[in-house]
N, C-alpha and C. Protein backbone atom coordinates (compact mmCIF):
# COMPACT_ATOMS: atom_id res chain seq x y z
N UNK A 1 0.84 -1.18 0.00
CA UNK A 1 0.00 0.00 0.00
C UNK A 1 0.88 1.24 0.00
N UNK A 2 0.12 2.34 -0.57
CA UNK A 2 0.98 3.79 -0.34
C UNK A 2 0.36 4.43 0.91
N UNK A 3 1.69 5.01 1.98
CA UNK A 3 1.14 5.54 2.75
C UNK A 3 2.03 7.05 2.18
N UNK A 4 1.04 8.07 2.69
CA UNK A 4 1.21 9.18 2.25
C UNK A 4 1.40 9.94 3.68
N UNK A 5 2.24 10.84 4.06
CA UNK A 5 2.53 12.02 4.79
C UNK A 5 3.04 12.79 4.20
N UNK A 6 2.74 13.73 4.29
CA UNK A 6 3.02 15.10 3.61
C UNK A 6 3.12 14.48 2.11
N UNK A 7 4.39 15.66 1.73
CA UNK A 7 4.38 15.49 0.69
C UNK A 7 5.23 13.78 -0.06
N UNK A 8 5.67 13.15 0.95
CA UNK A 8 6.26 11.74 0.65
C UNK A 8 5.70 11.39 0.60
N UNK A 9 5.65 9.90 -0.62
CA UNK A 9 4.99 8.85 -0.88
C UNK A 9 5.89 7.83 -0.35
N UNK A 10 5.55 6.62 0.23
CA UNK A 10 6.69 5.72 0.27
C UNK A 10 5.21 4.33 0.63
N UNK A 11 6.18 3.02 0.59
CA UNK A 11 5.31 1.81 0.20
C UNK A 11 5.36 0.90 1.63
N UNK A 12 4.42 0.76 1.74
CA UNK A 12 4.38 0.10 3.49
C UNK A 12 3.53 -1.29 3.21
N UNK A 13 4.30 -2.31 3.70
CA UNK A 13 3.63 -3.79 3.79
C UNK A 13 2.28 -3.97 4.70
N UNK A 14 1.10 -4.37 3.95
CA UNK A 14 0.21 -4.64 5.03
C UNK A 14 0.43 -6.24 4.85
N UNK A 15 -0.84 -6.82 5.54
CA UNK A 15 -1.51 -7.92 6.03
C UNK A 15 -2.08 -8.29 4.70
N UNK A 16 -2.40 -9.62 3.84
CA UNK A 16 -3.30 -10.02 3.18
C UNK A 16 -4.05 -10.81 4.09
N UNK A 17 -5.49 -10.31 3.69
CA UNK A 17 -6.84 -10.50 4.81
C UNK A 17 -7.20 -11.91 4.06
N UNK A 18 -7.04 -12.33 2.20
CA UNK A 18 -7.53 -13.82 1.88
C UNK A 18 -6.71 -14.75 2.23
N UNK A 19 -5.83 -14.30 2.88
CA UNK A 19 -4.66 -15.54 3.24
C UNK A 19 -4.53 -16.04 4.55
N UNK A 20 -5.33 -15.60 5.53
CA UNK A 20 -5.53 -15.63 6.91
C UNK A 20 -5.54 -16.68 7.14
N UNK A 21 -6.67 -17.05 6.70
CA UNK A 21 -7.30 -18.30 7.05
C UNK A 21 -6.67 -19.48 6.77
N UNK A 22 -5.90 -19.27 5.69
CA UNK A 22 -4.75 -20.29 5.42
C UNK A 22 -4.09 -20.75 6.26
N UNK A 23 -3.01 -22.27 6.44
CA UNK A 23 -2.00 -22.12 6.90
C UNK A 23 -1.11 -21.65 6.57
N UNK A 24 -0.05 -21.68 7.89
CA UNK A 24 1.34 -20.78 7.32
C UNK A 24 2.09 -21.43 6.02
N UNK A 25 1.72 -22.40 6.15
CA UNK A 25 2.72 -23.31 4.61
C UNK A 25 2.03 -22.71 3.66
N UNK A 26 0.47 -23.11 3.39
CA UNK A 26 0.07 -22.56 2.17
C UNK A 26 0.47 -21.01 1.82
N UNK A 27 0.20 -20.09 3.26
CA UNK A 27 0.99 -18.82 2.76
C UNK A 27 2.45 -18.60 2.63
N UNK A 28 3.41 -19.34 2.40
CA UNK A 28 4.25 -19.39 1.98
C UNK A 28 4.77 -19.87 0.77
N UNK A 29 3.74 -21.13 0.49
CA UNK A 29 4.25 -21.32 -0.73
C UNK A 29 3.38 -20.39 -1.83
N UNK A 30 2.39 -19.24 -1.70
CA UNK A 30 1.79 -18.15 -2.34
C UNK A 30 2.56 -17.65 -2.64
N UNK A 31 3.19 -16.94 -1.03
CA UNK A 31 4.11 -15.90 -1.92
C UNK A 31 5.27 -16.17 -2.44
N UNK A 32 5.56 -17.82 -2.31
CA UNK A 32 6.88 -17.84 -3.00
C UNK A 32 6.90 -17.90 -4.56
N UNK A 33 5.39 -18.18 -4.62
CA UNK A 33 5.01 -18.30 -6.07
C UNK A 33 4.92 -16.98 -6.87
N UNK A 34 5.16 -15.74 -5.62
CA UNK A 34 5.03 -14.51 -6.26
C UNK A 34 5.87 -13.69 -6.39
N UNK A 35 7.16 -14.37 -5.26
CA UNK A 35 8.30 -13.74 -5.60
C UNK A 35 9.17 -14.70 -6.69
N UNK A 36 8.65 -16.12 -7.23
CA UNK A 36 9.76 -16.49 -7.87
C UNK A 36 8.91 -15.33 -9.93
N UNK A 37 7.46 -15.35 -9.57
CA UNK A 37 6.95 -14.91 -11.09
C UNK A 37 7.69 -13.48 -11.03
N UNK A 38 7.91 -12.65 -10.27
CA UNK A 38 8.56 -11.47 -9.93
C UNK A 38 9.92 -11.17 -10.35
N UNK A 39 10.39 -11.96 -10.05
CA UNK A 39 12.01 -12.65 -10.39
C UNK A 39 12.10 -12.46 -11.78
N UNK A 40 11.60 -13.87 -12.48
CA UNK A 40 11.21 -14.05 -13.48
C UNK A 40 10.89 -13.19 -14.31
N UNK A 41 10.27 -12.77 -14.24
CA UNK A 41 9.70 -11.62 -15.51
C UNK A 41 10.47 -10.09 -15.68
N UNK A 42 10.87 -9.49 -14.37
CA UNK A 42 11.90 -8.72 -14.28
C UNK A 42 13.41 -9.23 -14.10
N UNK A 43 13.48 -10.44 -14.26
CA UNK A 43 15.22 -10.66 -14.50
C UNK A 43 16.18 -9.92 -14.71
N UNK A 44 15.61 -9.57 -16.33
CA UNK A 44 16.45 -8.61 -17.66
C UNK A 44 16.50 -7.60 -17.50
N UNK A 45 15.80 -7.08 -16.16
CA UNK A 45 16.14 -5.50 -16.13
C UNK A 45 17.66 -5.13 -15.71
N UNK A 46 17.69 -3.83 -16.01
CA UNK A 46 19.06 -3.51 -15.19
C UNK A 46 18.89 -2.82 -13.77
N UNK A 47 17.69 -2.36 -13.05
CA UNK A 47 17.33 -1.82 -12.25
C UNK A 47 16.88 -2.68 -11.25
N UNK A 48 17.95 -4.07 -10.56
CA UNK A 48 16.85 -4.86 -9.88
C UNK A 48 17.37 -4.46 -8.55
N UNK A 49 18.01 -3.51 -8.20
CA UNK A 49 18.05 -2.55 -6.93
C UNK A 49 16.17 -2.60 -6.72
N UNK A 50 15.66 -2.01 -7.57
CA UNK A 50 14.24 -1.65 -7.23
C UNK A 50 13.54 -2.65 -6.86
N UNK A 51 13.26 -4.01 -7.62
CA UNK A 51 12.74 -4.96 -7.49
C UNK A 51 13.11 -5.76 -5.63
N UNK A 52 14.32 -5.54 -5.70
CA UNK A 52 14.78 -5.93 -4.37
C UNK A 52 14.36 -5.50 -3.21
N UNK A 53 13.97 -3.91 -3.09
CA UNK A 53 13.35 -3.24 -2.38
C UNK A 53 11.68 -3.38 -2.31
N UNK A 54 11.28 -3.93 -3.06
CA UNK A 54 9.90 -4.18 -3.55
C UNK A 54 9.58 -5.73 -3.00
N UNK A 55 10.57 -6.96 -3.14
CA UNK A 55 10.25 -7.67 -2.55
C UNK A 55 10.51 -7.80 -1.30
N UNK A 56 11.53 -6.95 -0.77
CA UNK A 56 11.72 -6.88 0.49
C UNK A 56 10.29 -6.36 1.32
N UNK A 57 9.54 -5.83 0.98
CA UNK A 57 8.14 -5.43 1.45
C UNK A 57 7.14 -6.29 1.33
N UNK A 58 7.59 -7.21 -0.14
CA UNK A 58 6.19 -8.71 0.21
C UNK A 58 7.01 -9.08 1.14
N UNK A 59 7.99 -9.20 1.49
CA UNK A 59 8.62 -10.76 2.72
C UNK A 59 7.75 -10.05 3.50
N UNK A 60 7.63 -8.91 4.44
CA UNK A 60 7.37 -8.22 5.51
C UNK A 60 5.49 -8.15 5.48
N UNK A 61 5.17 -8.46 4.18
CA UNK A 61 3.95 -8.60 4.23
C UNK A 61 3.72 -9.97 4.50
N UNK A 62 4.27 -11.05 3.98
CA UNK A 62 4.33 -12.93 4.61
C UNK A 62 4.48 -12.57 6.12
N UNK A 63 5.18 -11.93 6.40
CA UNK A 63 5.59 -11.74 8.31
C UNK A 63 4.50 -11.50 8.80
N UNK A 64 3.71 -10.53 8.19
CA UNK A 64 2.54 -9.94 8.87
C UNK A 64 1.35 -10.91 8.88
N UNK A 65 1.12 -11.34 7.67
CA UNK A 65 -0.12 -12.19 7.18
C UNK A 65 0.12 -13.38 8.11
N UNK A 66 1.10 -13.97 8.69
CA UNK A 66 1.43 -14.99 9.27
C UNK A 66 1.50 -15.18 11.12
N UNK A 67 1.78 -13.73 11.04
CA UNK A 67 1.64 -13.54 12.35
C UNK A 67 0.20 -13.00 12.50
N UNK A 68 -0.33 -12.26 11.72
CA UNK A 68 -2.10 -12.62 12.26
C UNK A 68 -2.81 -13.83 12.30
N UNK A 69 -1.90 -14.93 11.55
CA UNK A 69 -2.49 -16.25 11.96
C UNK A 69 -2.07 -16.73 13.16
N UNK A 70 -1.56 -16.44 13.71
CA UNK A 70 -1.14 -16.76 15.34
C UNK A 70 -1.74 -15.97 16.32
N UNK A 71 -2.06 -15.03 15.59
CA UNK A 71 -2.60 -13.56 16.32
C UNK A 71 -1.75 -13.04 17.55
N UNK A 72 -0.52 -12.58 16.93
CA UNK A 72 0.27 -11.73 17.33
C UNK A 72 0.30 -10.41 16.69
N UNK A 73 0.79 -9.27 17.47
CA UNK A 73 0.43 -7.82 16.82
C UNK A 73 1.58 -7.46 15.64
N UNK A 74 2.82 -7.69 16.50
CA UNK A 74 4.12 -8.20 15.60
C UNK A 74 4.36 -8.90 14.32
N UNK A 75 5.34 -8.22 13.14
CA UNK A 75 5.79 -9.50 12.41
C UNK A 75 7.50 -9.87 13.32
N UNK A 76 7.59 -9.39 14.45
CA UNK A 76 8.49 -10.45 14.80
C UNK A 76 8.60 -11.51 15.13
């Protein structure tokens, strides 16, 4: 999601709410399925500084989605 203050934009990991209900395996092997199509399709770029930073925010979103299945407030 974009969270906005002032005039910065910057990209903040939430929670996916259809994956809850899942177990933690199944939500893992989702998003691994979304960081390997991610990978994949942006390979050939020369800019995968960006991409890196981008998946670094799904991992943190798996943290989150996973720890509301435990129902902890934390993705630690």
């Amino acid at each position: 999601m974009k969270a906005k203050k002032g005039n910065n934009v910057k990209f903040v990991a939430r929670r996916m709410d259809k994956l809850i209900s899942r177990s933690p395996s199944a939500t893992i092997k989702y998003y691994n399925s979304v960081f390997r199509g991610l990978i994949n399709y942006y390979g050939g770029s020369e800019r995968l500084s960006d991409l890196y930073g981008f998946l670094a925010t799904l991992k943190r979103s798996a943290a989150l989605t996973i720890s509301h299945f435990y129902k902890k407030k934390s993705a630690k």
